[in-house]
C-alpha atoms as a PDB file:
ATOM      1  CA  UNK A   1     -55.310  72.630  25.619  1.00  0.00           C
ATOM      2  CA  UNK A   2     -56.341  69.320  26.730  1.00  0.00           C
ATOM      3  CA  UNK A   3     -59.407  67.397  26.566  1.00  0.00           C
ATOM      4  CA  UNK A   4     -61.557  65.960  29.363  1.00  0.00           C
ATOM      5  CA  UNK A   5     -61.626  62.259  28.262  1.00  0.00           C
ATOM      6  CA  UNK A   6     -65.259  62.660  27.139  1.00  0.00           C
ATOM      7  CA  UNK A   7     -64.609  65.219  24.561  1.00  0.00           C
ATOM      8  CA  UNK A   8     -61.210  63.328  23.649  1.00  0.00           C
ATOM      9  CA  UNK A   9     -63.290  60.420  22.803  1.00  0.00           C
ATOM     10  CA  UNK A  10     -65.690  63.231  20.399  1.00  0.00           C
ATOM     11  CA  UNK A  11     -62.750  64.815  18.672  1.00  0.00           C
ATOM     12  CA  UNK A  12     -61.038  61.195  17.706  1.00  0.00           C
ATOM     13  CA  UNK A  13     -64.806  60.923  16.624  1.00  0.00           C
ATOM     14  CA  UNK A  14     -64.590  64.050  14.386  1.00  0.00           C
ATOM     15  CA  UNK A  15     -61.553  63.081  12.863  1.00  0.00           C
ATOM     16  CA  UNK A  16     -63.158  59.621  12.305  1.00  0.00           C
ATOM     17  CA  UNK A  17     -66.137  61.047  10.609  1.00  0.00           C
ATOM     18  CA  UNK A  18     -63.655  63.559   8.275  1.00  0.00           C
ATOM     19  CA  UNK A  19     -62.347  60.506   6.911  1.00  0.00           C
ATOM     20  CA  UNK A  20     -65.478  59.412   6.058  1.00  0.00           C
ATOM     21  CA  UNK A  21     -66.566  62.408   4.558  1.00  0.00           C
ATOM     22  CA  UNK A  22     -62.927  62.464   2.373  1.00  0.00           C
ATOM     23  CA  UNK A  23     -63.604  58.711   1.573  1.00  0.00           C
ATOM     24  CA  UNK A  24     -67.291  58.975   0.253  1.00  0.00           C
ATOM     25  CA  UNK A  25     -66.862  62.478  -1.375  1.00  0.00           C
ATOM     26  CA  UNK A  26     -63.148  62.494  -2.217  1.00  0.00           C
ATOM     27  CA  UNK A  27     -63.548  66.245  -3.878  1.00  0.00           C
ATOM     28  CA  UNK A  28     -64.828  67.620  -0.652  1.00  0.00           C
ATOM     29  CA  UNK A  29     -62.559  70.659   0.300  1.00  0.00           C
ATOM     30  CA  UNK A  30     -62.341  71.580   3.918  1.00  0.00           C
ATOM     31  CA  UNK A  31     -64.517  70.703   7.292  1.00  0.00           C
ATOM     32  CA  UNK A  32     -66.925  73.191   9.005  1.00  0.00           C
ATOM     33  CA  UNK A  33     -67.826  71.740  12.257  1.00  0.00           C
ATOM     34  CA  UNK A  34     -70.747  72.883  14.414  1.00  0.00           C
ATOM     35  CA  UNK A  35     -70.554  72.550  17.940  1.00  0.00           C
ATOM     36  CA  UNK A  36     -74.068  72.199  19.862  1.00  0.00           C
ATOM     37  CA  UNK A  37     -73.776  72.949  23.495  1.00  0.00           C
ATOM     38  CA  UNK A  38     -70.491  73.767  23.093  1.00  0.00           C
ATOM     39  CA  UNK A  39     -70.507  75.454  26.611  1.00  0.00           C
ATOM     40  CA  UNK A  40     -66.665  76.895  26.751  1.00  0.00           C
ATOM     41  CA  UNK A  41     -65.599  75.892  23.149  1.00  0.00           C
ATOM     42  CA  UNK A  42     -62.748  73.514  24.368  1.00  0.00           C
ATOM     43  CA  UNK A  43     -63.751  70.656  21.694  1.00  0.00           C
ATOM     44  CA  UNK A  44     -63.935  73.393  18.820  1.00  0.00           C
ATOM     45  CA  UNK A  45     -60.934  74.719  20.131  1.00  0.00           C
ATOM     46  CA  UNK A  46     -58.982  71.509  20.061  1.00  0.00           C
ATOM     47  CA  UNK A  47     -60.035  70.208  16.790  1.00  0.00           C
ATOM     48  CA  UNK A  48     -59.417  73.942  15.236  1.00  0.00           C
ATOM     49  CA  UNK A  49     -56.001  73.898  16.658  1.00  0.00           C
ATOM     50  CA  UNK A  50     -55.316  70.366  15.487  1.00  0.00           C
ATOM     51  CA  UNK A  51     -56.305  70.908  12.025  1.00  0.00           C
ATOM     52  CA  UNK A  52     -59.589  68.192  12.347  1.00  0.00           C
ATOM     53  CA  UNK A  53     -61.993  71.665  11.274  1.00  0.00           C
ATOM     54  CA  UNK A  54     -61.142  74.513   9.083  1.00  0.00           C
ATOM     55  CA  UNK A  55     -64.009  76.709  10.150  1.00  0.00           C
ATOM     56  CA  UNK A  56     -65.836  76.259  13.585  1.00  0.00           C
ATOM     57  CA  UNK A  57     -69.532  77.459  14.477  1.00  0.00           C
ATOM     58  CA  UNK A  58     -69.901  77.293  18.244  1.00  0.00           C
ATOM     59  CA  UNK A  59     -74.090  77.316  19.061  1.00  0.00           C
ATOM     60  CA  UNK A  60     -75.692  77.030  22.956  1.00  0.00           C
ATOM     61  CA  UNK A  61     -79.199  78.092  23.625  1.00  0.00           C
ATOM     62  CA  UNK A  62     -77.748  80.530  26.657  1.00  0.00           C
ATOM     63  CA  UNK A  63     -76.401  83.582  26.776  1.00  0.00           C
ATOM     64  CA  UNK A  64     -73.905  82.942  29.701  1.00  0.00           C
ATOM     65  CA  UNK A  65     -72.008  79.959  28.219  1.00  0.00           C
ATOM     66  CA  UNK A  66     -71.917  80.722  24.640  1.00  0.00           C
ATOM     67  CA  UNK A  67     -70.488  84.338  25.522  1.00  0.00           C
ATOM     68  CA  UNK A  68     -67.761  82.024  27.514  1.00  0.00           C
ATOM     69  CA  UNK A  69     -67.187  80.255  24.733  1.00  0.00           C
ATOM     70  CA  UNK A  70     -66.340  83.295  22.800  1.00  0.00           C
ATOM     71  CA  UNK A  71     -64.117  84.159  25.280  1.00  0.00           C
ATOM     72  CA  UNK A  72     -61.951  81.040  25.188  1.00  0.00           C
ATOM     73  CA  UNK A  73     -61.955  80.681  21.638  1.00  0.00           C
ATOM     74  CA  UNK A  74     -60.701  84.238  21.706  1.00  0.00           C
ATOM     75  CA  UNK A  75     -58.049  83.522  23.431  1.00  0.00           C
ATOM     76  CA  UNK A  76     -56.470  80.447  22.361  1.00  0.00           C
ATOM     77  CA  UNK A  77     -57.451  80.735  18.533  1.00  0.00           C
ATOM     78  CA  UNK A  78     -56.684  84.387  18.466  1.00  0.00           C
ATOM     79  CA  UNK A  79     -59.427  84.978  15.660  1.00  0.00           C
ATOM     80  CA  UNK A  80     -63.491  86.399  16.239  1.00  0.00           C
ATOM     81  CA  UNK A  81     -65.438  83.693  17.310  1.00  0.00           C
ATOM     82  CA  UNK A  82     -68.181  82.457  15.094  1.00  0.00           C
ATOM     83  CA  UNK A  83     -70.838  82.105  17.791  1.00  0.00           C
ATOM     84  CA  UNK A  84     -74.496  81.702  17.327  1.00  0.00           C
ATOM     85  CA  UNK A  85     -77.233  81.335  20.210  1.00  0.00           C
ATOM     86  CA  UNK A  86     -80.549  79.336  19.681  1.00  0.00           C
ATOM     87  CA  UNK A  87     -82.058  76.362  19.741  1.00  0.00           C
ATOM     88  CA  UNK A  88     -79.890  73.181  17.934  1.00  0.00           C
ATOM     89  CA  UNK A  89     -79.802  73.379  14.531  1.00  0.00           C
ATOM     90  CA  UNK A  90     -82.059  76.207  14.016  1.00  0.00           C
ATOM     91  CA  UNK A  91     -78.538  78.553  13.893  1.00  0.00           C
ATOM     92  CA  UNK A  92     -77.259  76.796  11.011  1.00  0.00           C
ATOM     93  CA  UNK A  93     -79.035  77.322   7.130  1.00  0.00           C
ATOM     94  CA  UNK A  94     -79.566  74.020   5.234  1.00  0.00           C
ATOM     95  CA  UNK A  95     -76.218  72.036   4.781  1.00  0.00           C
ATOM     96  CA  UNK A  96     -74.057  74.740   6.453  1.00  0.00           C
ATOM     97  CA  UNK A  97     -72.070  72.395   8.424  1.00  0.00           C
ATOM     98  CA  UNK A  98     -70.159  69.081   7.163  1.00  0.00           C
ATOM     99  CA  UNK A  99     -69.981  67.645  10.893  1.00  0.00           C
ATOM    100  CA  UNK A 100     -72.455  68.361  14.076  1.00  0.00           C
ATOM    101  CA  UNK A 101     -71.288  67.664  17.250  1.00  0.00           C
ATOM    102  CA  UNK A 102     -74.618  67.332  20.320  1.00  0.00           C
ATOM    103  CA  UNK A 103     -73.199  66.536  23.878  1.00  0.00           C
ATOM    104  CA  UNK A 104     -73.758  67.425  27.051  1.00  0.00           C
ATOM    105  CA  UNK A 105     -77.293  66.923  27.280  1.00  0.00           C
ATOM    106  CA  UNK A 106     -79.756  63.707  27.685  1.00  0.00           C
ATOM    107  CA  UNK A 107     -81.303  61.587  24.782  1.00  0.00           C
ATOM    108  CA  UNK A 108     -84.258  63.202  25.001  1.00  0.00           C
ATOM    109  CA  UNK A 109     -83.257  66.586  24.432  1.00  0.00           C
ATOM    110  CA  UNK A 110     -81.175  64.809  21.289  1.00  0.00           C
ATOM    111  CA  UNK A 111     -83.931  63.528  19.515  1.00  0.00           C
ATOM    112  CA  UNK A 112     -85.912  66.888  19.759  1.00  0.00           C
ATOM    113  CA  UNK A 113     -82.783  68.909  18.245  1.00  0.00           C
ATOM    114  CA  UNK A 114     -82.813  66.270  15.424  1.00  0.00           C
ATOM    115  CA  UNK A 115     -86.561  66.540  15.126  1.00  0.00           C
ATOM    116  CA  UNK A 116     -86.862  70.282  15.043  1.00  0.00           C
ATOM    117  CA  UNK A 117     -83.977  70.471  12.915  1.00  0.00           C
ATOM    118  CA  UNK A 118     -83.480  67.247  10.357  1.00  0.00           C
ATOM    119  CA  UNK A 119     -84.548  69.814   7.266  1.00  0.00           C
ATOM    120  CA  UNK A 120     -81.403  71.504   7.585  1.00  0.00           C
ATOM    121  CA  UNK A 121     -79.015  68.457   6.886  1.00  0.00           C
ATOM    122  CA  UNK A 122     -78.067  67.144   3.686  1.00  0.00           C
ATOM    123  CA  UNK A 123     -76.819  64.299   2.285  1.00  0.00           C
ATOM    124  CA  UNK A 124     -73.114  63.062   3.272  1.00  0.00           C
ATOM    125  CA  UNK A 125     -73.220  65.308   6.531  1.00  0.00           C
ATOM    126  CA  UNK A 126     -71.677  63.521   9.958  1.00  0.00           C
ATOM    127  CA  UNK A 127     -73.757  63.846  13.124  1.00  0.00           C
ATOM    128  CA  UNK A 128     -71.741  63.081  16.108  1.00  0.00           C
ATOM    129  CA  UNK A 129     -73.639  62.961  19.169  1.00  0.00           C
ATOM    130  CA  UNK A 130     -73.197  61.607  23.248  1.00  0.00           C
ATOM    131  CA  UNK A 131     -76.010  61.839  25.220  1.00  0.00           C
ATOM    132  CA  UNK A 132     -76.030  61.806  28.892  1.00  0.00           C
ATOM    133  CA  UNK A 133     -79.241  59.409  29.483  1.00  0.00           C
ATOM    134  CA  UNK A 134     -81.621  57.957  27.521  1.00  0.00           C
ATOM    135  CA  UNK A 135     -79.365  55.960  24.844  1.00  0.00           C
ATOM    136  CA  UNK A 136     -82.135  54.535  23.022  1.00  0.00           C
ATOM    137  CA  UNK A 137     -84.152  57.962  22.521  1.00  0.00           C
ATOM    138  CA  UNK A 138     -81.276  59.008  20.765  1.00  0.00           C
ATOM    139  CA  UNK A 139     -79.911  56.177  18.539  1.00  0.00           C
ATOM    140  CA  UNK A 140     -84.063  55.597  17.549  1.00  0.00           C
ATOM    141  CA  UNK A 141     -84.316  59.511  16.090  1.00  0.00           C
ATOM    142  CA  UNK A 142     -81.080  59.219  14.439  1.00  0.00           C
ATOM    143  CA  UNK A 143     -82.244  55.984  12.952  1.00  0.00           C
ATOM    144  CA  UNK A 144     -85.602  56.590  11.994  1.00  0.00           C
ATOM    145  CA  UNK A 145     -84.456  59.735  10.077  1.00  0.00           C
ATOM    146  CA  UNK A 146     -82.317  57.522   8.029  1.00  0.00           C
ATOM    147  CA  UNK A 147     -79.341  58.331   9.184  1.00  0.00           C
ATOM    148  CA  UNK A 148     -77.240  55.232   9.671  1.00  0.00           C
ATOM    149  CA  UNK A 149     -74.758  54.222  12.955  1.00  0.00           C
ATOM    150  CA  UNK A 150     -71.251  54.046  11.651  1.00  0.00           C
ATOM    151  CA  UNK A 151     -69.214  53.751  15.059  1.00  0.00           C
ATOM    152  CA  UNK A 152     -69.749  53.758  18.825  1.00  0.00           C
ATOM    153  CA  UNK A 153     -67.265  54.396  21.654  1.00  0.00           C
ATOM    154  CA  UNK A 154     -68.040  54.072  24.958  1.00  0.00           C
ATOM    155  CA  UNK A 155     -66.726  56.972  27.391  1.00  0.00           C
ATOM    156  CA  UNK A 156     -66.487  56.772  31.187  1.00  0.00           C
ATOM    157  CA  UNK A 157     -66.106  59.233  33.709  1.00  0.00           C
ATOM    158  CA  UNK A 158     -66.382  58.075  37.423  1.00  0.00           C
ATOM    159  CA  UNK A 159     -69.376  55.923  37.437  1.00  0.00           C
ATOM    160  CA  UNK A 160     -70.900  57.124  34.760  1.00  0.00           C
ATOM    161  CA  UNK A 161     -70.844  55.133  30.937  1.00  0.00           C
ATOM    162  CA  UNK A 162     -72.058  56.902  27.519  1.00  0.00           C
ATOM    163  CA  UNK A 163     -71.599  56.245  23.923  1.00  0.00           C
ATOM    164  CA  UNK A 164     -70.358  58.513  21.107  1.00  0.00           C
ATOM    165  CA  UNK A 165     -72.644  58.072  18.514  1.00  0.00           C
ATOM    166  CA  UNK A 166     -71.165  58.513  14.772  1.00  0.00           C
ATOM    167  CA  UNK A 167     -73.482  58.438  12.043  1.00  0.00           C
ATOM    168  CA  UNK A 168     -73.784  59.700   8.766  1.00  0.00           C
ATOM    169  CA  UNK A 169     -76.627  60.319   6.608  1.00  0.00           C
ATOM    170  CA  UNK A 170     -75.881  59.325   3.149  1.00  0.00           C
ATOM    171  CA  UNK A 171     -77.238  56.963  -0.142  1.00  0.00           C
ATOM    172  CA  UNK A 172     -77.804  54.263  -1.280  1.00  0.00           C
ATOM    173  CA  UNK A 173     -76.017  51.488   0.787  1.00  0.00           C
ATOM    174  CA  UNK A 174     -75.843  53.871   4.084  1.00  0.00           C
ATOM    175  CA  UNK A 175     -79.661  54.694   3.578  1.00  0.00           C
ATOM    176  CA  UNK A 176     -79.994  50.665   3.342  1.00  0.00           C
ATOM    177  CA  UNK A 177     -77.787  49.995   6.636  1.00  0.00           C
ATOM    178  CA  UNK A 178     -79.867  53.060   8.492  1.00  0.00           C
ATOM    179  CA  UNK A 179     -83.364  50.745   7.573  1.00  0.00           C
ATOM    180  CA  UNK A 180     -81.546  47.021   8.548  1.00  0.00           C
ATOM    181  CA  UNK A 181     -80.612  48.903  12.043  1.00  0.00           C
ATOM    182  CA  UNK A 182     -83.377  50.449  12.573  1.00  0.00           C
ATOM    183  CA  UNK A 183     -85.299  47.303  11.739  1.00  0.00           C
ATOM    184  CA  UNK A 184     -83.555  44.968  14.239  1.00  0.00           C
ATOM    185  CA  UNK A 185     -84.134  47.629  17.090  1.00  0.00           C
ATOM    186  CA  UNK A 186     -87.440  48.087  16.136  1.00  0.00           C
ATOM    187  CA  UNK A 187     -87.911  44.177  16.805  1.00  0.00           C
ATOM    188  CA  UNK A 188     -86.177  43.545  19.820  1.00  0.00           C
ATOM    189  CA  UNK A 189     -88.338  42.456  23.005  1.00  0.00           C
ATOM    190  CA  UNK A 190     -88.775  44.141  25.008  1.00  0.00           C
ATOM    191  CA  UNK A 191     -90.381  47.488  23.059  1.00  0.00           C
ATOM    192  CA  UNK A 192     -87.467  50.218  22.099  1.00  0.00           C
ATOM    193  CA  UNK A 193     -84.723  48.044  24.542  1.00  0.00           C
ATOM    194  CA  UNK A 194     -83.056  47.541  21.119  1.00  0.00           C
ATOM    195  CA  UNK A 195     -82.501  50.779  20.486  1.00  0.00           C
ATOM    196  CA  UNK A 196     -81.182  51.262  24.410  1.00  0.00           C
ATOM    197  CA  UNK A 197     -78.897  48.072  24.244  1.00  0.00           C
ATOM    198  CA  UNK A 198     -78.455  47.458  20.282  1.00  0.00           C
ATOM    199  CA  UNK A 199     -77.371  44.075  18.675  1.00  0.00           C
ATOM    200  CA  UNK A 200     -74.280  45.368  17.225  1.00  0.00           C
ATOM    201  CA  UNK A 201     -73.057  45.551  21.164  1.00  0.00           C
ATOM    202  CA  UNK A 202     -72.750  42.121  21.344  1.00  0.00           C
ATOM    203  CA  UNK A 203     -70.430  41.838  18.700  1.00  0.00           C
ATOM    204  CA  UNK A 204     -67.496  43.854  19.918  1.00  0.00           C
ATOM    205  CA  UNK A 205     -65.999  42.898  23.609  1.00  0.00           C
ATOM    206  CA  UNK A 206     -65.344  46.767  23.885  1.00  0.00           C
ATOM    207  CA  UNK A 207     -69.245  47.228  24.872  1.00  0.00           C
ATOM    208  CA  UNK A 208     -69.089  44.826  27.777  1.00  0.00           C
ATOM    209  CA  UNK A 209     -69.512  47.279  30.301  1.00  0.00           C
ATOM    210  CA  UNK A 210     -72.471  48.679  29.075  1.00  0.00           C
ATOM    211  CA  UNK A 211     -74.091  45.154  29.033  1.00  0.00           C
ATOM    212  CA  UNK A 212     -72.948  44.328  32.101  1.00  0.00           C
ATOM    213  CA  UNK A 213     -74.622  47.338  33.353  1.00  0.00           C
ATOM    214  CA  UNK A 214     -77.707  46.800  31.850  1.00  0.00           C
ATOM    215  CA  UNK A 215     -78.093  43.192  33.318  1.00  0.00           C
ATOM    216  CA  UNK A 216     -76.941  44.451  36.536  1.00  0.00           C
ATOM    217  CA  UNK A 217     -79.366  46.951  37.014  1.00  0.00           C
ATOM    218  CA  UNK A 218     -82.352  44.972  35.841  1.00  0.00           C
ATOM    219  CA  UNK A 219     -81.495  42.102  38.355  1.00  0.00           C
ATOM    220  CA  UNK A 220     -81.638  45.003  40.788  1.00  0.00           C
ATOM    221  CA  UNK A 221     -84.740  45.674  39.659  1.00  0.00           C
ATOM    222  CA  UNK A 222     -85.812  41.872  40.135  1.00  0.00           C
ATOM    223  CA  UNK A 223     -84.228  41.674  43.240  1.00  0.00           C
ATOM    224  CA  UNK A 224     -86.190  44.707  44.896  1.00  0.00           C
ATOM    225  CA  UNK A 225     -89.716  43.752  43.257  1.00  0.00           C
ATOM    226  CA  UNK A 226     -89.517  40.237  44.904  1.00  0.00           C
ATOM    227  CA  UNK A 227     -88.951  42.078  47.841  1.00  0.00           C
ATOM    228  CA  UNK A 228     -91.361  44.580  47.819  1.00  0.00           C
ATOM    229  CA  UNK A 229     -94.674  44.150  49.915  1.00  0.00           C
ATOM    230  CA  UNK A 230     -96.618  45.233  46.714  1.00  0.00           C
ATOM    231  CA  UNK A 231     -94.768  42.862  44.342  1.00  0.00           C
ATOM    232  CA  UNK A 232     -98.213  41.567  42.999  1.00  0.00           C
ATOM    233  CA  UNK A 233     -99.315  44.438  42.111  1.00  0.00           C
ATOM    234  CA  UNK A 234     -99.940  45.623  38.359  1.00  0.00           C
ATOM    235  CA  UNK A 235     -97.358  47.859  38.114  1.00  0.00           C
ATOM    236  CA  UNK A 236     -95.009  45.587  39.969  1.00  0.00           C
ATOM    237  CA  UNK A 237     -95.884  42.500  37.898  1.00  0.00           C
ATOM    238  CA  UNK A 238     -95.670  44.728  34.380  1.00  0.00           C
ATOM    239  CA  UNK A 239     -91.955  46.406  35.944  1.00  0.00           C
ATOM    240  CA  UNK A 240     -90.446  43.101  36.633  1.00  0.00           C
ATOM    241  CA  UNK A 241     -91.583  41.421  33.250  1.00  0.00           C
ATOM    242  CA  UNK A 242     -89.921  44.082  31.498  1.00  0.00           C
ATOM    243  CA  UNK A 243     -86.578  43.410  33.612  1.00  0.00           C
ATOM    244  CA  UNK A 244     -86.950  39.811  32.775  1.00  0.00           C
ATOM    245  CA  UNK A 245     -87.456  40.509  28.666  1.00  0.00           C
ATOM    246  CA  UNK A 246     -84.644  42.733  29.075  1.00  0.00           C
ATOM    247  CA  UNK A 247     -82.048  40.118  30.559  1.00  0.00           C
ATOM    248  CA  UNK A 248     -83.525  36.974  28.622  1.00  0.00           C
ATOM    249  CA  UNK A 249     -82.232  39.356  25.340  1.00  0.00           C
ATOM    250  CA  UNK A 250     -78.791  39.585  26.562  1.00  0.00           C
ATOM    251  CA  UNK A 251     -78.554  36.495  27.058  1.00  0.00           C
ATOM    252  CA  UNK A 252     -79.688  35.200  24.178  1.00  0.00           C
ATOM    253  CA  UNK A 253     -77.827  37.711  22.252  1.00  0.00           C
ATOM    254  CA  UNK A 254     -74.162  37.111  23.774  1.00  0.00           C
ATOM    255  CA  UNK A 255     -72.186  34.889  22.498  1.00  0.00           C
ATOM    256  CA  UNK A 256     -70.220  32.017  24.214  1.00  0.00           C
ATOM    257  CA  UNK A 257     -67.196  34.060  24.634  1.00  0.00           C
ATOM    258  CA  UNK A 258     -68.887  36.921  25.573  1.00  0.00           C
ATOM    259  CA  UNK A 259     -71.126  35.077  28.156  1.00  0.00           C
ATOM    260  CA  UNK A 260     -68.198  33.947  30.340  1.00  0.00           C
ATOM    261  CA  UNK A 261     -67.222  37.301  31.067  1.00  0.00           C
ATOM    262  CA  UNK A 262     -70.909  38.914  32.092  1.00  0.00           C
ATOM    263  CA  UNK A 263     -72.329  38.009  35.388  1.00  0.00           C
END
């Protein structure tokens, strides 16, 4: 079976985040995955076939897709699907699962799973997660609950550009790097744009088309405010100040080599 290049980027992901897991706890004996959303199974599928999980859980909130999902797995794994239907992490008891997949879904819908559910993770667990819209919803719950940011990949398919989000909720120095990202999100200008468009972007050429994006769209924004009859208006004047803050902090964030090749 092969992947749509979305969910190829989420299973190199997995297998990313089980050498984590082997590296910080070398005496750790197999990988149970959980799937959230996993609509027809194909990313459990793939990473059962391939060795990457040992034991798959496959969870949606409907009826119609998970009972497709148990269909496929059926077929290509040749086993009884371990399928589960509810709400995120609700189908899973406390520490169940080494590494939890999220996609197909906005940021939004993200941060509420990891709300609702952070009581059932433990300690050296791997949350993988790529959310459809609202970037910075997601990265600032997985931060705030201490969790900290490992990797990113970016994915794109047609127009479209999302991360894969790896992080890992651990001690000591990974409870430390969770607080120093969280911190310099917290800070940017303007409000919660650091979470959205985070510093550590500007430090690998690999995330220039998400900052190019960004800037792009917020001299859009400009553009069409100056050119709107009600561009004095409060909501106007408070829109295109927050377009401004957001491209002053790329540019004061990218560095000369970087700069030459945005805008």
């Amino acid at each position: 079976m092969e992947l749509p290049y979305r969910l190829k980027i989420i299973a190199d992901a997995v297998q990313e985040g089980k050498e984590l897991i082997k590296r910080v706890t070398p005496e750790s004996k197999g990988i149970t995955l959980l799937d959230i959303g996993t609509d027809h199974a194909y990313l459990p599928i793939y990473l059962f076939k391939r060795g990457y999980a040992g034991r798959c859980i496959l969870a949606d909130l409907r009826e119609g897709p998970l009972n497709n999902a148990k269909i496929n797995w059926e077929k290509n794994v040749g086993t009884v699907a371990d399928a589960r239907q509810g709400n995120g992490l609700s189908v899973i008891s406390e520490g169940e699962a080494d590494i939890i997949t999220i996609s197909g879904m906005g940021g939004i819908e993200i941060a509420a799973i990891i709300e609702a559910g952070y009581s059932k993770l433990k300690t050296g667990q791997v949350l993988i997660v790529q959310p459809q819209s609202k970037f910075g919803i997601a990265r600032k719950s997985i931060l705030s609950h201490g969790m900290a940011i490992m990797s990113e990949k970016l994915s794109f398919e047609k127009e479209n550009i999302t991360p894969v989000i790896l992080a890992y909720l651990g001690k000591d120095e990974y409870v430390e790097k969770a607080a120093l990202q969280n911190s310099a999100c917290h800070e940017a200008v303007p409000e919660d744009f650091g979470y959205e468009l985070p510093l550590w972007y500007f430090e690998d050429e690999s995330f220039l088309p998400a900052i190019e994006f960004e800037k792009k769209k917020n001299i859009a924004i400009i553009e069409s405010i100056n050119q709107s009859k009600r561009k004095h208006s409060v909501k106007m004047k408070e829109a295109y100040r927050a377009s401004k803050q957001k491209i002053d902090y790329i540019n004061e964030n990218m560095g000369s080599h970087m700069k030459e090749k945005v805008l």
